[in-house]
Protein backbone atom coordinates (compact mmCIF):
# COMPACT_ATOMS: atom_id res chain seq x y z
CA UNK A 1 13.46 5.74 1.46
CA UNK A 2 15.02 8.76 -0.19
CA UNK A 3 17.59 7.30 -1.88
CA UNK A 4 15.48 4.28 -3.23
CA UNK A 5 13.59 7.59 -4.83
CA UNK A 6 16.27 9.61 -5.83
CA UNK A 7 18.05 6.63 -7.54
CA UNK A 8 14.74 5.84 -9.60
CA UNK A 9 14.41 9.56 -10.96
CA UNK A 10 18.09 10.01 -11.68
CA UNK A 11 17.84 7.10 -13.28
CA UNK A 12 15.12 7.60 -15.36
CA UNK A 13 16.19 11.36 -15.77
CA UNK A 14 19.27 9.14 -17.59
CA UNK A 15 21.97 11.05 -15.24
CA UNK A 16 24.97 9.69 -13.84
CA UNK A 17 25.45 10.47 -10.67
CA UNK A 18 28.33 13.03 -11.81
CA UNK A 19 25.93 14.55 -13.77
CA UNK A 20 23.63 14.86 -11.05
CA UNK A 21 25.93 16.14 -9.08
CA UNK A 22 26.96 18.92 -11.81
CA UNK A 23 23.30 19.82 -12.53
CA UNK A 24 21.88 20.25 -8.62
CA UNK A 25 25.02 21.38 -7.12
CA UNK A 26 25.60 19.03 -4.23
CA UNK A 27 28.61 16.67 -3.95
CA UNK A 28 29.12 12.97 -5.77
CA UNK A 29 29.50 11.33 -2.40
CA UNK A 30 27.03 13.18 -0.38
CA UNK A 31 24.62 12.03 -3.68
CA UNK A 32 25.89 8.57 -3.07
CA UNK A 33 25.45 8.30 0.72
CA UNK A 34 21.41 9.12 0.11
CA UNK A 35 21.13 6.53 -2.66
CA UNK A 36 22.53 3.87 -0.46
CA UNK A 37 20.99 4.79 2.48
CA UNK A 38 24.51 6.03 4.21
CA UNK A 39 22.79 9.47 4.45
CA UNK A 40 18.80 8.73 5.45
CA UNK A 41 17.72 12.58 6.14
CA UNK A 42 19.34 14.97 3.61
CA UNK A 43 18.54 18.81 4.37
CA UNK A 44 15.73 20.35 2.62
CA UNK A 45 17.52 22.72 0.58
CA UNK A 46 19.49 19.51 -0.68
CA UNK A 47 16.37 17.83 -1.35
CA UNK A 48 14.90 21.18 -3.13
CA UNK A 49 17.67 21.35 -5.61
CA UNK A 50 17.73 17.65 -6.68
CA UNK A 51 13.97 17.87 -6.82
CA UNK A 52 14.39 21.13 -9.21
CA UNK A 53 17.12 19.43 -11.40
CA UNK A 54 15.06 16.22 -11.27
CA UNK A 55 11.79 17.78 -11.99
CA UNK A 56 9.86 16.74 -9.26
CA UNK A 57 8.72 17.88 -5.86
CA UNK A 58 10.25 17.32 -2.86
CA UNK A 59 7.59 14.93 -1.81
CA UNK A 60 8.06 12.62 -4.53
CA UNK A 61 11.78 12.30 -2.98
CA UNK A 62 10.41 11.58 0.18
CA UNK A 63 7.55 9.21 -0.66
CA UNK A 64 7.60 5.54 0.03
CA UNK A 65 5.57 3.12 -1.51
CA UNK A 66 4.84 0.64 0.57
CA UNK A 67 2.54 -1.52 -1.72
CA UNK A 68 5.38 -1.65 -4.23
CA UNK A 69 5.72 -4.52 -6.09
CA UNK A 70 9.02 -3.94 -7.39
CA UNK A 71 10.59 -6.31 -5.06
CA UNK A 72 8.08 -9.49 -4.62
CA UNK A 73 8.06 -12.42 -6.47
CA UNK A 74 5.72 -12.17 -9.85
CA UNK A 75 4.27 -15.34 -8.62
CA UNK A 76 2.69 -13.70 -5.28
CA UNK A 77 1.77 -10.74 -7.53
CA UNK A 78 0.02 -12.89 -9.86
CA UNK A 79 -1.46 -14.90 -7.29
CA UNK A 80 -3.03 -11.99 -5.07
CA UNK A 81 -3.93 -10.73 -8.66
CA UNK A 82 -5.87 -13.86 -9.24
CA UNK A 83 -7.64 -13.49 -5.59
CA UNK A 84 -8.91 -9.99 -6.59
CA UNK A 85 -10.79 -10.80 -10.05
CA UNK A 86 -12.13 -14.15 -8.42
CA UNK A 87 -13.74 -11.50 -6.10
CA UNK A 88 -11.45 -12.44 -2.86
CA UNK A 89 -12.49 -9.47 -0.06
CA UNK A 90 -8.94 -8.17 2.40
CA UNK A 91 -11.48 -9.35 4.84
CA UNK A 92 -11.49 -12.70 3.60
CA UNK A 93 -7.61 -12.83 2.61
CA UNK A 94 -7.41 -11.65 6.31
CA UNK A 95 -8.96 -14.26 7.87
CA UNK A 96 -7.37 -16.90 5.56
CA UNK A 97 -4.36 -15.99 6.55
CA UNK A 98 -5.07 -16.20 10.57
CA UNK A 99 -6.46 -19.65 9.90
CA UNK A 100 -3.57 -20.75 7.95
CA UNK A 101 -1.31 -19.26 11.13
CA UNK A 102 -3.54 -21.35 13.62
CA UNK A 103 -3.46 -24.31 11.57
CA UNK A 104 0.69 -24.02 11.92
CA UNK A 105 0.35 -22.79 15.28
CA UNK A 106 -1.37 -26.17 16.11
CA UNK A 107 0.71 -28.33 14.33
CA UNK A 108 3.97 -27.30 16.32
């Protein structure tokens, strides 16, 4: 999501959303309708200027990470963690995971 993105960078940029604002030109509230997700497709020539300011690229504004960790629990990320070095294949994770559905499947 573009806001998710833009929040990170400005963020890590260490601007306040005024300053953002001040820096790239484009209004506080239009700035705060993308990071909450109020406004989901910003223009390009809004997304060029806080990708300038920010020193980015556009794309990094409009990537989304879908294998992001950020929001799962450290315990699933350190037990899919511990699945890879004990040599776990997807394949194998895969098909654990459809038995695991049949097994509750059956139960019901």
């Amino acid at each position: 999501m573009v806001g998710t993105a833009l929040k990170r960078l400005r963020l890590e940029k260490g601007y306040s959303i005024n300053e953002l604002s001040d820096r790239a030109g484009v209004s506080k509230s239009y700035l705060s309708y993308i990071e909450r997700g109020i406004q989901k497709n910003p223009s390009l020539q809004v997304l060029s200027k806080l990708a300038s300011t920010l020193d980015t690229h556009v794309e990094e504004l409009l990537e989304t990470n879908p294998t992001s960790t950020d929001n799962l629990d450290s315990e699933w990320v350190n037990l899919v963690e511990e699945a890879i070095k004990e040599g776990i294949t997807k394949d194998q994770f895969s098909c654990y995971l459809e038995f695991i559905k049949f097994k509750k499947s059956s139960a019901d």
